[in-house]
C-alpha atoms as a PDB file:
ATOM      1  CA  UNK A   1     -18.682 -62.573 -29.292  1.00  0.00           C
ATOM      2  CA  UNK A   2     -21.706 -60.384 -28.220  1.00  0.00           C
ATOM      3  CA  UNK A   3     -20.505 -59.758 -25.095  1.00  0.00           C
ATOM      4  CA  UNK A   4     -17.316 -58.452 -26.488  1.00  0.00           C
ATOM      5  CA  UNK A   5     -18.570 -56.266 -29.042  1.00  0.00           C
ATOM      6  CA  UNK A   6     -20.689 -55.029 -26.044  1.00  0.00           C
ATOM      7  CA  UNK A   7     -17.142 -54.191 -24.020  1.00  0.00           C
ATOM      8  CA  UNK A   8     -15.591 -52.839 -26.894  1.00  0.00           C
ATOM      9  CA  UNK A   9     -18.679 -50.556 -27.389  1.00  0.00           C
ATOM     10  CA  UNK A  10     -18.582 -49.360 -23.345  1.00  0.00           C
ATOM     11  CA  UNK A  11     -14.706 -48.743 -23.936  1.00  0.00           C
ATOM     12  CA  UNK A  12     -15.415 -46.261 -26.971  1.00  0.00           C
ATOM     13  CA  UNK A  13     -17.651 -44.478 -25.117  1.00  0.00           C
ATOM     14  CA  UNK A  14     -15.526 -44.479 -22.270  1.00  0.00           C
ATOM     15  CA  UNK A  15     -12.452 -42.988 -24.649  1.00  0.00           C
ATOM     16  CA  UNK A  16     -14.797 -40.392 -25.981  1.00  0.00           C
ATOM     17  CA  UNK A  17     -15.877 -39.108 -22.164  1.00  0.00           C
ATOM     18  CA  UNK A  18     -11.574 -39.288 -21.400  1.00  0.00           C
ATOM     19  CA  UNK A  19     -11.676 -37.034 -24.817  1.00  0.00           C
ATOM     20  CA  UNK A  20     -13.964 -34.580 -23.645  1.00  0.00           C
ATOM     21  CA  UNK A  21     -12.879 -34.115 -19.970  1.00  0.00           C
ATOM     22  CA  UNK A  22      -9.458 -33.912 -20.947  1.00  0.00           C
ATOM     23  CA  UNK A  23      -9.887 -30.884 -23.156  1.00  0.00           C
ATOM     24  CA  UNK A  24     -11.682 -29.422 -20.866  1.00  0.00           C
ATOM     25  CA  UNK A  25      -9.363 -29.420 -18.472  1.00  0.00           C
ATOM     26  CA  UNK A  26      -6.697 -28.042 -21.064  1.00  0.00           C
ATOM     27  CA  UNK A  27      -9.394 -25.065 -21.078  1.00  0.00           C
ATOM     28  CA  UNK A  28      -9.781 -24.512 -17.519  1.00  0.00           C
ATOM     29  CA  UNK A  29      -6.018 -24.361 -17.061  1.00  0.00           C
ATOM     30  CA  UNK A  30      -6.046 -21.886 -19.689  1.00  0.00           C
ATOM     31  CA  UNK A  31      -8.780 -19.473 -18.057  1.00  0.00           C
ATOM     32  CA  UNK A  32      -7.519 -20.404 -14.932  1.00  0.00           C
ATOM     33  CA  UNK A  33      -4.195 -18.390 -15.331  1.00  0.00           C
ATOM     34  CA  UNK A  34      -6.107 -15.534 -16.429  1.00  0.00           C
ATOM     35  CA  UNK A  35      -9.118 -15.391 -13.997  1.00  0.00           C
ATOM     36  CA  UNK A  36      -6.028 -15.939 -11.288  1.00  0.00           C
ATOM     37  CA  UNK A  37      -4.243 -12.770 -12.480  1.00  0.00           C
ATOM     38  CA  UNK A  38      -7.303 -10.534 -12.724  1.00  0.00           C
ATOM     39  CA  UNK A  39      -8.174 -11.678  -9.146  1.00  0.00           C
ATOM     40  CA  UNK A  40      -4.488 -10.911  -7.889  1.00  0.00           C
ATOM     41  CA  UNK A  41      -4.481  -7.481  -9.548  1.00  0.00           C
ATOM     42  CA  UNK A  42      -7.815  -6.784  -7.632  1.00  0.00           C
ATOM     43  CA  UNK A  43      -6.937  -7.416  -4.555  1.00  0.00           C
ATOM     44  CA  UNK A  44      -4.157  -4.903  -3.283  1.00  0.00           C
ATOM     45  CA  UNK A  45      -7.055  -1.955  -4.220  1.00  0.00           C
ATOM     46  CA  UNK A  46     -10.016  -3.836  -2.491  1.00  0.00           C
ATOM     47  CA  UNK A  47      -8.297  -4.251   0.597  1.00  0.00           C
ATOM     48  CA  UNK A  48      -6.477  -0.836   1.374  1.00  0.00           C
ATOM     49  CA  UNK A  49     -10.795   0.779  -0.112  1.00  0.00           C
ATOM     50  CA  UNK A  50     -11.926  -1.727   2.599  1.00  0.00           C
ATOM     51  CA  UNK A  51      -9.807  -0.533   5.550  1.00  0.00           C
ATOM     52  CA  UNK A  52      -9.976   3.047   4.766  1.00  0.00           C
ATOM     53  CA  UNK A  53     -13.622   2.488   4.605  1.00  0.00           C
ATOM     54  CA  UNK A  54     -13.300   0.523   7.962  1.00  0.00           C
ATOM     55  CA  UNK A  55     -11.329   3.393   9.735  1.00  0.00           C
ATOM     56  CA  UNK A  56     -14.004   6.393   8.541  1.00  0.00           C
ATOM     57  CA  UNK A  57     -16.398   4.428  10.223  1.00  0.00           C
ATOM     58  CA  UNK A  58     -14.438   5.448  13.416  1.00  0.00           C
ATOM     59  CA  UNK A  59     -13.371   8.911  12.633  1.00  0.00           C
ATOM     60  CA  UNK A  60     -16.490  10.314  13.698  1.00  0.00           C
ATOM     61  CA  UNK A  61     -16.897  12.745  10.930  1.00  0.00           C
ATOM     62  CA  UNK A  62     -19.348  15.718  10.862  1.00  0.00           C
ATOM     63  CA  UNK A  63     -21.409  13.608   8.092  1.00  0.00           C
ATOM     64  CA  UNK A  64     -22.569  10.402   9.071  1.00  0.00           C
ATOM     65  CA  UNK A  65     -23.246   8.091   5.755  1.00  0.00           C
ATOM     66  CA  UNK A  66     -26.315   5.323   6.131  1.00  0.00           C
ATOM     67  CA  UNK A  67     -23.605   2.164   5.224  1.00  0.00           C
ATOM     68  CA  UNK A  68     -21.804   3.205   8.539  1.00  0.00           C
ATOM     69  CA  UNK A  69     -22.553   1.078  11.407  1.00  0.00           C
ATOM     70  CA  UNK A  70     -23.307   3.728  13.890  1.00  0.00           C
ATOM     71  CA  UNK A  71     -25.746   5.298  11.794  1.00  0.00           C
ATOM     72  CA  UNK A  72     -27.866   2.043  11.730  1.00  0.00           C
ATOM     73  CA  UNK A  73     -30.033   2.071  14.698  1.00  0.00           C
ATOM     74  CA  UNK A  74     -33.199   0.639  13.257  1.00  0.00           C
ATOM     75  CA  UNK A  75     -34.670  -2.809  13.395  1.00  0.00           C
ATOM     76  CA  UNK A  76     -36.399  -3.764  10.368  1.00  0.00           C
ATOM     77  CA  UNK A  77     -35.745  -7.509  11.364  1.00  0.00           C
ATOM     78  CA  UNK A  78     -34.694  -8.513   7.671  1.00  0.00           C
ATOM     79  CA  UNK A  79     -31.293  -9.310   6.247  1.00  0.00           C
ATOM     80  CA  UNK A  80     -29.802  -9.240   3.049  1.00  0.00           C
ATOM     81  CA  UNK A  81     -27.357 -11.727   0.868  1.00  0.00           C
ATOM     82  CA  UNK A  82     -25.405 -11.278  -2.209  1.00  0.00           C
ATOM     83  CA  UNK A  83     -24.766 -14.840  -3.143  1.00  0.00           C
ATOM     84  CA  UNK A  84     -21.700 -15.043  -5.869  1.00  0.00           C
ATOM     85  CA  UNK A  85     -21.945 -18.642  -7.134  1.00  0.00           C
ATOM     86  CA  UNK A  86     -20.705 -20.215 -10.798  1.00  0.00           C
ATOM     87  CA  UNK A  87     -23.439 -20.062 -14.401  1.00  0.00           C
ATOM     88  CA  UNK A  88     -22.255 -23.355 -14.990  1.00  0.00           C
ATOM     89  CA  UNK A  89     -21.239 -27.034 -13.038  1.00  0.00           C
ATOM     90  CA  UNK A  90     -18.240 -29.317 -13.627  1.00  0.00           C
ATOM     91  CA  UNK A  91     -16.274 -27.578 -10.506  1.00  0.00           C
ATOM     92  CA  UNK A  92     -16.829 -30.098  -8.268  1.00  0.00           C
ATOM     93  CA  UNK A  93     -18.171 -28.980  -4.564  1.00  0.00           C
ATOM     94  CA  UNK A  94     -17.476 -25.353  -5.327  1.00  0.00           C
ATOM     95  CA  UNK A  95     -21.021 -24.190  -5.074  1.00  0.00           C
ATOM     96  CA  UNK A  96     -22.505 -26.613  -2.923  1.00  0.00           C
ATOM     97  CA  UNK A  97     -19.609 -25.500   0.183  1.00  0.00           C
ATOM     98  CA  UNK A  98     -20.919 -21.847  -0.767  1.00  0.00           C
ATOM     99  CA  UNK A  99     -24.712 -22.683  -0.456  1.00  0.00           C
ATOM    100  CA  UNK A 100     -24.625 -25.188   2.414  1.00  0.00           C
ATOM    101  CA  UNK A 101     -22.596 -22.128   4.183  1.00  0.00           C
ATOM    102  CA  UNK A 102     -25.858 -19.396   3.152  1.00  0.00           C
ATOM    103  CA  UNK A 103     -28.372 -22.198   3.917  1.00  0.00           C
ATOM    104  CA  UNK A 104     -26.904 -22.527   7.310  1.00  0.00           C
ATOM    105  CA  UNK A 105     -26.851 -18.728   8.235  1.00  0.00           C
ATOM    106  CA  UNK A 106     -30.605 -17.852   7.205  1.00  0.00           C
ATOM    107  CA  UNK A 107     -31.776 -20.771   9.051  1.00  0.00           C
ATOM    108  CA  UNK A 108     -29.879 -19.767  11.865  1.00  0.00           C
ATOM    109  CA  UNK A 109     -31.358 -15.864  11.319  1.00  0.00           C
ATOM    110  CA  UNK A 110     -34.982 -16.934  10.301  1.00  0.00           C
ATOM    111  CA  UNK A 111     -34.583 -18.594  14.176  1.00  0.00           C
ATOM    112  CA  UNK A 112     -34.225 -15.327  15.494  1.00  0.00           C
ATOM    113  CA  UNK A 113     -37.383 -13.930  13.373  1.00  0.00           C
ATOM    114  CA  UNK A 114     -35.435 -12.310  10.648  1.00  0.00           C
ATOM    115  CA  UNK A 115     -36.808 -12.014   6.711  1.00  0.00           C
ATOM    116  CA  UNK A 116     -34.648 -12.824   4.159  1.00  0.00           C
ATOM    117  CA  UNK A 117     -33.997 -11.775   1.067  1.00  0.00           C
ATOM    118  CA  UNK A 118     -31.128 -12.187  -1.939  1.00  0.00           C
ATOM    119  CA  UNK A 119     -29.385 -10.923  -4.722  1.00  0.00           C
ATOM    120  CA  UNK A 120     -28.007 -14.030  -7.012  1.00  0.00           C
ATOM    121  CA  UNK A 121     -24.344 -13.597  -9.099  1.00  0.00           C
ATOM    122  CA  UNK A 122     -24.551 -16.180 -10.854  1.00  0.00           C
ATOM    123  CA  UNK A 123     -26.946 -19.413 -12.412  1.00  0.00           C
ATOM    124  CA  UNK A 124     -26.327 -21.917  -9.767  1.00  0.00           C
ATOM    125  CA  UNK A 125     -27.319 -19.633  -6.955  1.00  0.00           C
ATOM    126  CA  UNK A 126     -30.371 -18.323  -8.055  1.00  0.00           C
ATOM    127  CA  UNK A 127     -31.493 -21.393  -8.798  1.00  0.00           C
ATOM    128  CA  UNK A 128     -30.839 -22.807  -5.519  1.00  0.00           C
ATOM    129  CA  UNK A 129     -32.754 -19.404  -3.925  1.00  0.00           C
ATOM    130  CA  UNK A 130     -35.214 -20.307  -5.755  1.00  0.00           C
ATOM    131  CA  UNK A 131     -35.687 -23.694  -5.195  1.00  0.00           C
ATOM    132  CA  UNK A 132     -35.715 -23.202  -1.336  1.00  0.00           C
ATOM    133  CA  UNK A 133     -37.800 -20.314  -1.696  1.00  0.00           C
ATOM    134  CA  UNK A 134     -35.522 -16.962  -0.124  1.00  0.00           C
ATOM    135  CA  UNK A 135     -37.169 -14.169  -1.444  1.00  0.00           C
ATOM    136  CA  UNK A 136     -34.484 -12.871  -4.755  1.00  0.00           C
ATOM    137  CA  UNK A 137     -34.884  -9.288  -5.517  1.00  0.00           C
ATOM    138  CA  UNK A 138     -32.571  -8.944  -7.824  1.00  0.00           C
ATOM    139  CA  UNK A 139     -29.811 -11.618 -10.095  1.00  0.00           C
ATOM    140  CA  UNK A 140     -27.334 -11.133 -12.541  1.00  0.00           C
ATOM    141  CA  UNK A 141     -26.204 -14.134 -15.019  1.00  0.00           C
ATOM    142  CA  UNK A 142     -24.278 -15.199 -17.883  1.00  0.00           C
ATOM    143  CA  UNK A 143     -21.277 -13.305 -16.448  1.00  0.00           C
ATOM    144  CA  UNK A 144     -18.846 -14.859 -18.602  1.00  0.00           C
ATOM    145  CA  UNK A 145     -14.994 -14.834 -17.615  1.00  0.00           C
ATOM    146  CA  UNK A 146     -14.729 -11.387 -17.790  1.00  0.00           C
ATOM    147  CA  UNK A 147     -16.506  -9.841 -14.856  1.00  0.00           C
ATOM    148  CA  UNK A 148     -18.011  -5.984 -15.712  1.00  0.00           C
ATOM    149  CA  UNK A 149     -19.238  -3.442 -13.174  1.00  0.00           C
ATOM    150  CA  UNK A 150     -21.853  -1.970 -14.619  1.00  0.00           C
ATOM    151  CA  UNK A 151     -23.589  -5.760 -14.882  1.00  0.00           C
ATOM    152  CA  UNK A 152     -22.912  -6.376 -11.141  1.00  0.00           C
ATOM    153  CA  UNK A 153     -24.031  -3.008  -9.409  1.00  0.00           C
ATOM    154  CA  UNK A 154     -26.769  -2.345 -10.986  1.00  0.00           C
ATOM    155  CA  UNK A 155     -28.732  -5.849  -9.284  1.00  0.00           C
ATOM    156  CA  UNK A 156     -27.083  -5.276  -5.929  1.00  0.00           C
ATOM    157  CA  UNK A 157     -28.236  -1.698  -5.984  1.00  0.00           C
ATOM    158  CA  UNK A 158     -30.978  -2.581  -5.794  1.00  0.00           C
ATOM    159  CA  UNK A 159     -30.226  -4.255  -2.299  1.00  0.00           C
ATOM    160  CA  UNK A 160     -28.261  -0.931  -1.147  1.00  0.00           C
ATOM    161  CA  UNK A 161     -31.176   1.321  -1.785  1.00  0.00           C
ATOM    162  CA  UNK A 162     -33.161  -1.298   0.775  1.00  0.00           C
ATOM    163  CA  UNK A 163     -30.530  -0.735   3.172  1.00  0.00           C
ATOM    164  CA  UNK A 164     -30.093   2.929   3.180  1.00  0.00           C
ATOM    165  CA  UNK A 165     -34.403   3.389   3.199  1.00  0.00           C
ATOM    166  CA  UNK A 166     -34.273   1.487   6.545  1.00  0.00           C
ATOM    167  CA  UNK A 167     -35.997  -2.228   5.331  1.00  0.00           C
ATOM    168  CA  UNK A 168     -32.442  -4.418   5.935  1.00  0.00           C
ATOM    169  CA  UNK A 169     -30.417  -4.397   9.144  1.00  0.00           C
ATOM    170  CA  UNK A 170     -27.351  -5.830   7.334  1.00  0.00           C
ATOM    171  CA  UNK A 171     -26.070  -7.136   4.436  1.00  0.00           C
ATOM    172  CA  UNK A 172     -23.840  -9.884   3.797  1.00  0.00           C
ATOM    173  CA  UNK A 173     -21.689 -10.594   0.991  1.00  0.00           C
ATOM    174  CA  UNK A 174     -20.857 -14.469   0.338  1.00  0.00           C
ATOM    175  CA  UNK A 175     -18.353 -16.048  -2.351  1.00  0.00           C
ATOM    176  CA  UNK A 176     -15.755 -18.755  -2.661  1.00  0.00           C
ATOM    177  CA  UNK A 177     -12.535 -16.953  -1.989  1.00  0.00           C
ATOM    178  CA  UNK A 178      -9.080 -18.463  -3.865  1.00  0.00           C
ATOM    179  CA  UNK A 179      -6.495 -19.849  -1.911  1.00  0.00           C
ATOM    180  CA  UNK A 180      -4.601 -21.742  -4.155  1.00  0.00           C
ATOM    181  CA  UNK A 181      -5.013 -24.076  -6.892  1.00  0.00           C
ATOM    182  CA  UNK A 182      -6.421 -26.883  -5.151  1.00  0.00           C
ATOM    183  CA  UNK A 183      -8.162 -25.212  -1.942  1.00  0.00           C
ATOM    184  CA  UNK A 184     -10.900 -22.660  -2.441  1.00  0.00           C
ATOM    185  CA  UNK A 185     -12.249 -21.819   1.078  1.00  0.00           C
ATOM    186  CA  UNK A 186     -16.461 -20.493   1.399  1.00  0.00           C
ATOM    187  CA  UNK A 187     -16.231 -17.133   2.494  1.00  0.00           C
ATOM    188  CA  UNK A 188     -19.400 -15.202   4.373  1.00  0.00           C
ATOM    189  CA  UNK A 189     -18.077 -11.465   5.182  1.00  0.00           C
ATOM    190  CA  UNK A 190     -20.439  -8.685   6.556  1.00  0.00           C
ATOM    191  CA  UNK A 191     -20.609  -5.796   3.840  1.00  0.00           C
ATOM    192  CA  UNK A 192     -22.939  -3.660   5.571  1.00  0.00           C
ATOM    193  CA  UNK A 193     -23.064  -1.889   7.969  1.00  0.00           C
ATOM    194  CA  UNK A 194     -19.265  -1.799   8.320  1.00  0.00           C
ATOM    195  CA  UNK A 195     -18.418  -4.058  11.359  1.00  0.00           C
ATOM    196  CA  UNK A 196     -16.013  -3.979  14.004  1.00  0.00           C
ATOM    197  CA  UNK A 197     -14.171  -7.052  12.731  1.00  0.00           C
ATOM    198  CA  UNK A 198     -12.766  -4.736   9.515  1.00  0.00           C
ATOM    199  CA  UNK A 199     -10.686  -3.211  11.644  1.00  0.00           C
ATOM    200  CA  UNK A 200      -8.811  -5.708  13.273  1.00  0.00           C
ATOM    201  CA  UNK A 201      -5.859  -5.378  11.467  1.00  0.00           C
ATOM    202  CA  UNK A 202      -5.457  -1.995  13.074  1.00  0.00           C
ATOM    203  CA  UNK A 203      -3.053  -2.568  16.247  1.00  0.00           C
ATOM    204  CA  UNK A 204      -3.705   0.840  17.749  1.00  0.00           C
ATOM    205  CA  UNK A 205      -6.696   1.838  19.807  1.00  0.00           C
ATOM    206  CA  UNK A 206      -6.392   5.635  17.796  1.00  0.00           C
ATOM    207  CA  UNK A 207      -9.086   7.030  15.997  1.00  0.00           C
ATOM    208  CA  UNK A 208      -8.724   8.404  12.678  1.00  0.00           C
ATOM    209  CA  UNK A 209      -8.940  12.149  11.753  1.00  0.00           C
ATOM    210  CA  UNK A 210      -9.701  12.891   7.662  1.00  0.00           C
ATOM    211  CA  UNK A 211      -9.402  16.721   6.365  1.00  0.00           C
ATOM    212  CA  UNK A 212     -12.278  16.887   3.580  1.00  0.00           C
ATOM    213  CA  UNK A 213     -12.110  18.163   0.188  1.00  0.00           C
ATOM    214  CA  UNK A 214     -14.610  19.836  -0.810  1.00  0.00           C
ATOM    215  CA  UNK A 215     -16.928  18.623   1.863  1.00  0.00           C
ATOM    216  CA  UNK A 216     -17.557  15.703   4.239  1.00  0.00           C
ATOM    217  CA  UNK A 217     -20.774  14.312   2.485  1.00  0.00           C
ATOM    218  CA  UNK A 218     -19.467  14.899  -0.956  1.00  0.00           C
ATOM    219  CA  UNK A 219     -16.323  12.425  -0.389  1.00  0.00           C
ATOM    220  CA  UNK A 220     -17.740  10.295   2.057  1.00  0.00           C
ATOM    221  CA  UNK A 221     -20.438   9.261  -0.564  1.00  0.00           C
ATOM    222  CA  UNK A 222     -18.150   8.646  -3.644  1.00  0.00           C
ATOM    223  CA  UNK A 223     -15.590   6.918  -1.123  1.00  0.00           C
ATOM    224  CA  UNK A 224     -18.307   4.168   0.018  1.00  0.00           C
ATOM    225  CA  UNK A 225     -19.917   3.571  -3.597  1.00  0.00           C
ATOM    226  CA  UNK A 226     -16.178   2.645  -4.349  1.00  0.00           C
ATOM    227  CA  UNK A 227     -16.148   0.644  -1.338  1.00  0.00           C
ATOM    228  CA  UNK A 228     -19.151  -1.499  -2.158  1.00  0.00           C
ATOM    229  CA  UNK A 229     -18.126  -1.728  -5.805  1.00  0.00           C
ATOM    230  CA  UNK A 230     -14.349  -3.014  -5.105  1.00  0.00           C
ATOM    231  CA  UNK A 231     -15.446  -5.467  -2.388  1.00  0.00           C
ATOM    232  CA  UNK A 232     -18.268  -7.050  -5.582  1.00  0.00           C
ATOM    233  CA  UNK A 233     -15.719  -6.932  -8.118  1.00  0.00           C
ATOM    234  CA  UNK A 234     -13.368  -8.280  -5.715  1.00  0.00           C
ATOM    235  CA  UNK A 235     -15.934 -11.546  -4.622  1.00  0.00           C
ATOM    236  CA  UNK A 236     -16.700 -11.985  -8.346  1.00  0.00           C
ATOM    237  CA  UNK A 237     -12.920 -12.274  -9.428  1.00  0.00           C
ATOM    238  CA  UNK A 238     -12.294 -14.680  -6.621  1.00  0.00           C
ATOM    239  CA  UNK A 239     -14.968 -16.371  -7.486  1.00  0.00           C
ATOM    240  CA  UNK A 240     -14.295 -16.808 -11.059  1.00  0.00           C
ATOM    241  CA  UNK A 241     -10.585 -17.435 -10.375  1.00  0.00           C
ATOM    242  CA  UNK A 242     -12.020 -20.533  -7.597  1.00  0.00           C
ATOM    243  CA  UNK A 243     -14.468 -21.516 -10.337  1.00  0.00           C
ATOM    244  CA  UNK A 244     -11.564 -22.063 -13.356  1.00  0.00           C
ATOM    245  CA  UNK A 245      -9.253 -24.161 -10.431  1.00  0.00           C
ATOM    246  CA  UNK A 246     -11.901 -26.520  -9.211  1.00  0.00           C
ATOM    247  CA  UNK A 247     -13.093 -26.989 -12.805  1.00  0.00           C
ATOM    248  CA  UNK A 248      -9.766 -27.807 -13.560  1.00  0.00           C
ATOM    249  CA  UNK A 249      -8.543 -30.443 -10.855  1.00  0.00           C
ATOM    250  CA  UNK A 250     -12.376 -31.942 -10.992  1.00  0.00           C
ATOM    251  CA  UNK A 251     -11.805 -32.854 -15.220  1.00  0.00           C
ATOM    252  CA  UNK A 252      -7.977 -33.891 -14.106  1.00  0.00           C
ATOM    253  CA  UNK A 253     -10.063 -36.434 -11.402  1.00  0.00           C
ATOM    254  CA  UNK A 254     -12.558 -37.599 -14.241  1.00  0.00           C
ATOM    255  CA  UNK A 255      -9.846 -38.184 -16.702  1.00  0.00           C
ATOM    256  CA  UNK A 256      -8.173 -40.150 -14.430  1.00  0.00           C
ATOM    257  CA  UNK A 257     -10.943 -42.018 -13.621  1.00  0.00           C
ATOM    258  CA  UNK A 258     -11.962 -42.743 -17.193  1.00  0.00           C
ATOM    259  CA  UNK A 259      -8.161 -44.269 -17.831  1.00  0.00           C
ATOM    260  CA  UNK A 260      -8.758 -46.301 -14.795  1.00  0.00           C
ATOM    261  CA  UNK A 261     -12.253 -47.501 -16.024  1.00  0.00           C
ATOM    262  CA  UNK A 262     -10.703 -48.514 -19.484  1.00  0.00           C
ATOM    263  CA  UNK A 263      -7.924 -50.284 -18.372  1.00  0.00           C
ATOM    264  CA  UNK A 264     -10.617 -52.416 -15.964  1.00  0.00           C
ATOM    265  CA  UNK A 265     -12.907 -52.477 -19.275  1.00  0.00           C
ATOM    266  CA  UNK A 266      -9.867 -53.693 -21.468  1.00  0.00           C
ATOM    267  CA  UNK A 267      -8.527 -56.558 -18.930  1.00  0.00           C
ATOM    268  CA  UNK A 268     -12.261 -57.700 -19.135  1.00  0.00           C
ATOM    269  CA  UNK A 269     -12.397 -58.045 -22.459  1.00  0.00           C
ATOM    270  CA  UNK A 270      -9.198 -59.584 -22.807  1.00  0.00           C
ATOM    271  CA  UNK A 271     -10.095 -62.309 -20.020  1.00  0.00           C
ATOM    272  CA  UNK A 272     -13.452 -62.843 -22.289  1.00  0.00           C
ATOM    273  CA  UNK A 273     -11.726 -62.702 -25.776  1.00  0.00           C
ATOM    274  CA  UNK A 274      -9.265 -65.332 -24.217  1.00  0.00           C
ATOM    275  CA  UNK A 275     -11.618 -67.490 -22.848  1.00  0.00           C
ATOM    276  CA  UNK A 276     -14.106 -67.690 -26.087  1.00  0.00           C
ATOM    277  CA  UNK A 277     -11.053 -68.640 -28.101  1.00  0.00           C
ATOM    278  CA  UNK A 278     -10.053 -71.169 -25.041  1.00  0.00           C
ATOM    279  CA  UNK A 279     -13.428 -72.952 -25.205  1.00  0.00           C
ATOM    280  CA  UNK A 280     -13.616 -72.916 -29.340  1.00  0.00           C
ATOM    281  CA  UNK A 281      -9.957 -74.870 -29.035  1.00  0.00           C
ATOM    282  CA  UNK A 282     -11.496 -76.980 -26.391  1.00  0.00           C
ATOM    283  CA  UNK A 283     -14.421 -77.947 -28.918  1.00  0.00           C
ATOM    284  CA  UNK A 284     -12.525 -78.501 -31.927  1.00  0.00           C
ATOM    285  CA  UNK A 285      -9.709 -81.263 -29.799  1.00  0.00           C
ATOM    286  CA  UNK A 286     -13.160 -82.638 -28.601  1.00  0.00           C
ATOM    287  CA  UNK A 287     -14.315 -83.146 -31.799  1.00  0.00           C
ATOM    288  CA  UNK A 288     -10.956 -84.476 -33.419  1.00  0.00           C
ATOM    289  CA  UNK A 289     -10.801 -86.892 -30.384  1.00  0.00           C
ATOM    290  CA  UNK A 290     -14.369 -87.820 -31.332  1.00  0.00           C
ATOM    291  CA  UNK A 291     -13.248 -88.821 -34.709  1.00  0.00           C
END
């Protein structure tokens, strides 16, 4: 019965793999709900920063800040990208949709003659920069599933200071935005300079008027340092939120998978067990005819 002890070895090893994907599911589901409600509390604050950002950017103010787009008028033929990916695998297509969406865009801008250069959230991503050799400035890993501030900015700053000096025409901010448990949807969004599109949820042709207190520079400053850090935080939490769903319904698939495979593994061995003992009966009636 080699070959049997050989099935019932593959079908231990298959239980122990059902084991492991199964509670790890359990913990994604767990993180999930969390990472879900910390992305959902985000959200109402980064989009109303994002269009009041959007609408200063219009209000032709007596102080014109460097991350509004019609204070950008030179061409330093290089482009930035804040890639938000996952530290660790197991989520299924997650961060290859992500990548394959930034590999796709810097091809299409190196085209045009443009430089490129990165800031990585995240393992997978700045491996994958690395790997097809974009130029990284700056990465941040080993986030964990509680995303902090003062870990993101300080990377991307790096980045904004590039901007503001003149060396980046625009930077774009790409993550894996949360739609719902099983859809998570590739996202590419323009951070900088503030585009036209932001403002499409305006109806009105108006332009805005603001009353500054104490000045103009003072507030517009602080209001787009906010701005950039809400629309990070925001990627991030979306990000983690996508990461804990995929993770999930990707160990659900596996488990599944590994029942199937064991029940294949276990009608095998049955069909074997039976026919061993089949042919053993078969020998000893042979031999007591033989007699």
């Amino acid at each position: 019965m080699a070959v049997g002890k050989e099935i019932r070895g593959k079908i231990k090893s298959v239980e122990n793999t059902k084991k492991i994907t199964k509670a790890m599911e359990m913990v994604a589901a767990s993180k999930m709900r969390k990472a879900q409600d910390r992305m959902r509390a985000a959200r109402p604050y980064s989009d109303k920063i994002r269009n009041i950002a959007a609408n200063l950017a219009t209000a032709n103010p007596e102080y014109t800040h460097p991350f509004l787009a019609k204070a950008k008028t030179t061409q330093a033929n290089a482009v930035g990208f804040i890639v938000v990916t996952t530290d660790k695998g197991l989520c299924g297509g997650l961060n290859t949709n992500v990548l394959r969406l930034v590999t796709s865009k810097w091809r299409e801008l190196e085209a045009t003659g443009n430089k490129i250069e990165a800031v990585a959230i995240g393992n997978k991503g700045f491996g994958f920069l690395n790997r097809v050799g974009v130029k990284v400035i700056a990465h941040a890993i080993q986030i964990g599933d509680t995303p902090h501030l003062d870990k993101l900015i300080g990377p991307v700053k790096v980045m904004l200071d590039a901007y503001q000096e003149g060396k980046l025409d625009a930077i774009y901010l790409c993550y894996t935005k949360f739609i719902n448990t099983m859809k998570q949807e590739p996202m590419m969004e323009q951070l900088l300079p503030l585009a036209d599109e932001k403002l499409q949820g305006d109806k009105g042709n108006h332009s805005w008027d603001y009353i500054y207190e104490p000045e103009a520079q003072v507030v517009i400053d602080e209001l787009l340092v906010r701005y950039v850090e809400a629309l990070i935080y925001q990627a991030v939490a979306e990000n983690l939120a996508s990461e804990q769903s995929a993770r999930m319904v990707a160990m659900k698939s596996a488990s599944d998978n590994a029942g199937s495979v064991i029940g294949e593994l276990k009608l095998i061995y049955n069909k074997t067990r039976q026919a061993a003992i089949t042919k053993e009966l078969s020998e000893i009636v042979a031999g007591a005819a033989a007699v």
